[in-house]
Protein backbone atom coordinates (compact mmCIF):
# COMPACT_ATOMS: atom_id res chain seq x y z
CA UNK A 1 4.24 22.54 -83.28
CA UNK A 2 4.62 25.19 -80.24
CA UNK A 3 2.18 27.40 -82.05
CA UNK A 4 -0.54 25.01 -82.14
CA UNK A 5 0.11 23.72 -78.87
CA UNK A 6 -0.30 26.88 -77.58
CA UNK A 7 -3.63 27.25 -79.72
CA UNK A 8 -4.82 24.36 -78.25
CA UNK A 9 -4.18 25.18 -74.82
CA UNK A 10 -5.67 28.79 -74.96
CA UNK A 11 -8.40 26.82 -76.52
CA UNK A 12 -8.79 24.52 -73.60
CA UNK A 13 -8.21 27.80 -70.90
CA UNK A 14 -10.93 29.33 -72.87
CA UNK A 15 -13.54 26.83 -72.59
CA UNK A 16 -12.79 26.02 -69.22
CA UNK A 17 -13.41 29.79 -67.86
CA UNK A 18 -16.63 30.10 -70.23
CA UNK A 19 -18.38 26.83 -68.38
CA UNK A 20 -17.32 28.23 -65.03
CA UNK A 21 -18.99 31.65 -65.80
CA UNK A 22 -22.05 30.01 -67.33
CA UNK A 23 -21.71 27.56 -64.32
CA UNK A 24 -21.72 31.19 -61.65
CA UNK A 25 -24.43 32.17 -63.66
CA UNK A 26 -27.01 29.32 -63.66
CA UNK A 27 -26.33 29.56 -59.40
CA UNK A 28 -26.93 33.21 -59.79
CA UNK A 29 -30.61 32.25 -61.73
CA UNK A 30 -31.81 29.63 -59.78
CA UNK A 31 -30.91 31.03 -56.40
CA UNK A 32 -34.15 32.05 -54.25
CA UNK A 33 -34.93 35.65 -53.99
CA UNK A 34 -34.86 36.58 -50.17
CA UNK A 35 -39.01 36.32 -48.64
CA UNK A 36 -39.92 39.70 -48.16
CA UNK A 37 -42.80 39.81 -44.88
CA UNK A 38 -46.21 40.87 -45.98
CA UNK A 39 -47.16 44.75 -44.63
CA UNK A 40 -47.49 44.43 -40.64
CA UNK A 41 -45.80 41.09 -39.79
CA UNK A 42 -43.48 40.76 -37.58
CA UNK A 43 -40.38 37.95 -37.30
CA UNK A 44 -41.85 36.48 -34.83
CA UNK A 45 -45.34 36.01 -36.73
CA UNK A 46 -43.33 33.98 -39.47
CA UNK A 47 -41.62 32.06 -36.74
CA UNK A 48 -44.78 31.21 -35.61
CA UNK A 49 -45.88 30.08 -38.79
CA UNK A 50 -42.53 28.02 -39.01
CA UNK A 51 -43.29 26.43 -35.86
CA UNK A 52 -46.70 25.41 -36.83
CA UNK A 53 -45.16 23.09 -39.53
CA UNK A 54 -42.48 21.79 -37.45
CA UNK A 55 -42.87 17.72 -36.12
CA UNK A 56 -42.32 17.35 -32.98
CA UNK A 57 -42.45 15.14 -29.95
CA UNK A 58 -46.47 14.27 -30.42
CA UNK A 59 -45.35 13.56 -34.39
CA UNK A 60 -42.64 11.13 -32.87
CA UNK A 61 -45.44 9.26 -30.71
CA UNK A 62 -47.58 8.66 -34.26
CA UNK A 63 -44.42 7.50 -35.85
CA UNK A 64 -44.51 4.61 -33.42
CA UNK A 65 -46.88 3.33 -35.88
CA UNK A 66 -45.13 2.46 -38.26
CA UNK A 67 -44.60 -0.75 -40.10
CA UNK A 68 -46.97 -3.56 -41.13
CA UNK A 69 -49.29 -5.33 -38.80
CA UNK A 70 -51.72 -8.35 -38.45
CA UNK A 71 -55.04 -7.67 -37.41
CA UNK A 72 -57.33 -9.96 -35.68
CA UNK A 73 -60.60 -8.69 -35.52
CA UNK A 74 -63.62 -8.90 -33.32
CA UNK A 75 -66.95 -6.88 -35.06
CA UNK A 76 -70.76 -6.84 -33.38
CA UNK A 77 -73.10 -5.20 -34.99
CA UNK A 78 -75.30 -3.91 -31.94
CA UNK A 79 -75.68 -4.57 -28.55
CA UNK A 80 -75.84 -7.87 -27.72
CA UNK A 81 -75.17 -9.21 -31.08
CA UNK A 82 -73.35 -12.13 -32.52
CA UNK A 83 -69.66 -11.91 -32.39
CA UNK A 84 -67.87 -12.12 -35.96
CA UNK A 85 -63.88 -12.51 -36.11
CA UNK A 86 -61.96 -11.75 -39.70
CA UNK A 87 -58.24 -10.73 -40.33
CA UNK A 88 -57.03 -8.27 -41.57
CA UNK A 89 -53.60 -6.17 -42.15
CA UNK A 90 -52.40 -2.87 -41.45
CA UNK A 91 -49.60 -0.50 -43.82
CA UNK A 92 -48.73 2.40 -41.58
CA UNK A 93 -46.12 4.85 -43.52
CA UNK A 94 -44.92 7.97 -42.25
CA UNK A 95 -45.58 11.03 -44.79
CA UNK A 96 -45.10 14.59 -45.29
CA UNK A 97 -41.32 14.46 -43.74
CA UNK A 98 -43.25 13.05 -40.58
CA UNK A 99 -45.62 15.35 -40.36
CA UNK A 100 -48.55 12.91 -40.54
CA UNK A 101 -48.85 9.09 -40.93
CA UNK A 102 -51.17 7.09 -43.25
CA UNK A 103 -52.63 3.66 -42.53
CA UNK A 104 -53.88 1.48 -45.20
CA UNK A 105 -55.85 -0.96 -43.80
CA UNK A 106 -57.16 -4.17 -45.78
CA UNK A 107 -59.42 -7.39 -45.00
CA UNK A 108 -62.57 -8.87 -44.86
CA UNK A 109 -65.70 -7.37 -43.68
CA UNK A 110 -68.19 -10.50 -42.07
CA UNK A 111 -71.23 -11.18 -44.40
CA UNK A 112 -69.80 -8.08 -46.33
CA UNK A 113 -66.62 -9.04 -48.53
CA UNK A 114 -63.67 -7.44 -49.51
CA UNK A 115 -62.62 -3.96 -46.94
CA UNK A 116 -60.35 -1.60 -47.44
CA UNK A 117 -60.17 1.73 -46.20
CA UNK A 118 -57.27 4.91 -45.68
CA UNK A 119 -56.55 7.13 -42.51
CA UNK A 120 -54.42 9.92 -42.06
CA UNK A 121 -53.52 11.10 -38.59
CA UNK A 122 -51.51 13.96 -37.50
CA UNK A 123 -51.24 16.71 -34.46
CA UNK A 124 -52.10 20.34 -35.21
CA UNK A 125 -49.07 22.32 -33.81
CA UNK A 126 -51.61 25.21 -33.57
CA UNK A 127 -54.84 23.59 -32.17
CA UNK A 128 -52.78 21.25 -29.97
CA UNK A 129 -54.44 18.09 -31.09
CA UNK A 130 -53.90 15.12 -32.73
CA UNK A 131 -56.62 15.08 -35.84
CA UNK A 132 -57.47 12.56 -38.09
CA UNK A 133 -59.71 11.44 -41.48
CA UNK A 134 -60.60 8.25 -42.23
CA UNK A 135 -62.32 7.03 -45.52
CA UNK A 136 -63.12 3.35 -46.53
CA UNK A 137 -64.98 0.98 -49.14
CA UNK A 138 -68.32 0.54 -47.40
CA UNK A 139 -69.11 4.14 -46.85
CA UNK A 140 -69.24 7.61 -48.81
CA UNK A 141 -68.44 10.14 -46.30
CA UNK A 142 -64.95 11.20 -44.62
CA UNK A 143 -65.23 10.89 -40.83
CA UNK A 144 -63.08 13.26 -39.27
CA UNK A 145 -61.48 13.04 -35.77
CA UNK A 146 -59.83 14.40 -32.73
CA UNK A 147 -57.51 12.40 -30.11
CA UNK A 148 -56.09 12.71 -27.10
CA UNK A 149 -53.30 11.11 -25.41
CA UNK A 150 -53.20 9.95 -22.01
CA UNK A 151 -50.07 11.00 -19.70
CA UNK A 152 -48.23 7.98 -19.80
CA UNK A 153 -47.99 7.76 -23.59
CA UNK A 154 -49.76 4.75 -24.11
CA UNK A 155 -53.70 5.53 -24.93
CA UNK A 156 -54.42 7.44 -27.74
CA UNK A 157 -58.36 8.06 -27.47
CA UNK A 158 -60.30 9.20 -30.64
CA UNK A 159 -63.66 10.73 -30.92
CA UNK A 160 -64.82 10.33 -35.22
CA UNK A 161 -67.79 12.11 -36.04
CA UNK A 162 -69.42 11.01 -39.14
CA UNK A 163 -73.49 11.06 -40.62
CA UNK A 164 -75.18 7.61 -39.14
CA UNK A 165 -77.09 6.31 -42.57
CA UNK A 166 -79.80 5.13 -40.56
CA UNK A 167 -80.46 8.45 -38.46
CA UNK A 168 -79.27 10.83 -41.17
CA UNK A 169 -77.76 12.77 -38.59
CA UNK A 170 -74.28 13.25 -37.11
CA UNK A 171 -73.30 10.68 -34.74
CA UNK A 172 -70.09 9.67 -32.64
CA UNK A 173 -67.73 6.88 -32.92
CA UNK A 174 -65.01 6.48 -30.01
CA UNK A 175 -62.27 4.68 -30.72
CA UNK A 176 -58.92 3.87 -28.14
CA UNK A 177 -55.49 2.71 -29.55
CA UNK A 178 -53.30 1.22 -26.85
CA UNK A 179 -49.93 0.73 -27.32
CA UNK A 180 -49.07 -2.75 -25.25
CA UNK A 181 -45.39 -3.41 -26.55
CA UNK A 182 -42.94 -2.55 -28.86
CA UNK A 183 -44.51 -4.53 -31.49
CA UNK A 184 -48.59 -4.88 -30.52
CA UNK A 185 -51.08 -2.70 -30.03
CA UNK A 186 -54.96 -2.93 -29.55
CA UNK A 187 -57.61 -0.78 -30.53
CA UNK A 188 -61.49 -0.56 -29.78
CA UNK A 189 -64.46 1.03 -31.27
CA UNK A 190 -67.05 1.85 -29.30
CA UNK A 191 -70.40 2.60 -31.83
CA UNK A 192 -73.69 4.40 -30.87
CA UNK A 193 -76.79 2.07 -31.29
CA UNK A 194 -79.14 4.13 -33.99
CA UNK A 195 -82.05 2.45 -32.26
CA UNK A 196 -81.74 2.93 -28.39
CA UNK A 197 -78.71 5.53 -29.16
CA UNK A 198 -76.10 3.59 -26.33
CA UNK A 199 -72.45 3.17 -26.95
CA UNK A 200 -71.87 -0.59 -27.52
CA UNK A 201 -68.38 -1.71 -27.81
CA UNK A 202 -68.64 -2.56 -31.70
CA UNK A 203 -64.87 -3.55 -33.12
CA UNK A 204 -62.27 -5.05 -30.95
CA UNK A 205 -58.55 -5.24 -33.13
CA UNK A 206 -55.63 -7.22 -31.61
CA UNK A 207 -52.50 -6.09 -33.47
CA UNK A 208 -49.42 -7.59 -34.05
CA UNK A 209 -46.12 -6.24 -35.83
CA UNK A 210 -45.25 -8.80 -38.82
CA UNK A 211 -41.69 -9.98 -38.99
């Protein structure tokens, strides 16, 4: 009975240092070789790169965002036209490790049915601005903006250029997101008349955070 116990037990010791050396090796395979920098870079060039990835404090304004909202909408088509109220909602998540933000925006489009459409904003460490593309379900093209933010925090304004399909040539929307409170917001777009080619004020969204 000793004998076997002590077969068992060297049995037991054995296994028990074999899964720890496979266990030292699987950490020794799956560890990361060190990055080697490319021919002529310095540490501070891959710093710099490091840095251009990093969120920061302009990430942290966009991240006010977030949540789900209800939209009440004001739309004209032109100067002087008929005004035309829907409602909508807003999804704003936060992506990327906060890096960017995505709003998914749904509702109804007046005399036009169903909308839905899909921004992501962000701020370019490198170019210092705040860039953004939007895409939706009554257009083809990506319209692709820059923003700036006003001093106080609380304006955000965008300029999206995208191709006017009337004009067939690049035109200008401006758009301004104010932040009123904690939990509203308004935006406006201001459009540029294909015909007389005047900013009208064409989309006015009252926003409120659903509970």
């Amino acid at each position: 009975m000793k004998n076997a116990r002590t077969i068992v037990t060297g049995s037991v010791l054995g296994l028990g240092l074999l899964a720890g050396a496979l266990a030292v090796a699987q950490q020794g395979k799956d560890k990361q070789p060190e990055m080697q920098l490319p021919p002529g870079w310095t540490t501070e060039d891959m710093q710099a790169c490091m840095m251009a990835g990093t969120p920061g404090k302009q990430h942290e304004q966009l991240a006010k965002m977030v949540g789900k909202w209800n939209a009440h909408n004001k739309m004209w088509m032109g100067p002087g036209g008929q005004e035309m109220a829907s409602e909508g909602t807003w999804t704003v998540t936060s992506i990327m490790d906060g890096r960017y933000v995505r709003t998914d925006v749904s509702g109804e489009m007046p005399g036009m049915g169903a909308f839905s459409g899909m921004g992501i904003a962000g701020f370019d460490n490198v170019s210092q601005q705040y860039v953004a593309d939007w895409i939706d379900s009554h257009s083809s093209g990506i319209m692709r903006g820059t923003g700036e933010m006003s001093p106080d925090g609380k304006t955000m304004t965008w300029r999206y250029t995208y191709n006017c399909p009337i004009t067939k040539k690049p035109t200008v929307m401006r758009e301004i997101l104010r932040w009123t409170g904690d939990n509203t917001m308004t935006m406006e777009m201001h459009m540029t008349d294909p015909k007389s080619n005047k900013e009208y004020k064409g989309m006015e969204i009252n926003l409120t955070r659903a509970k």
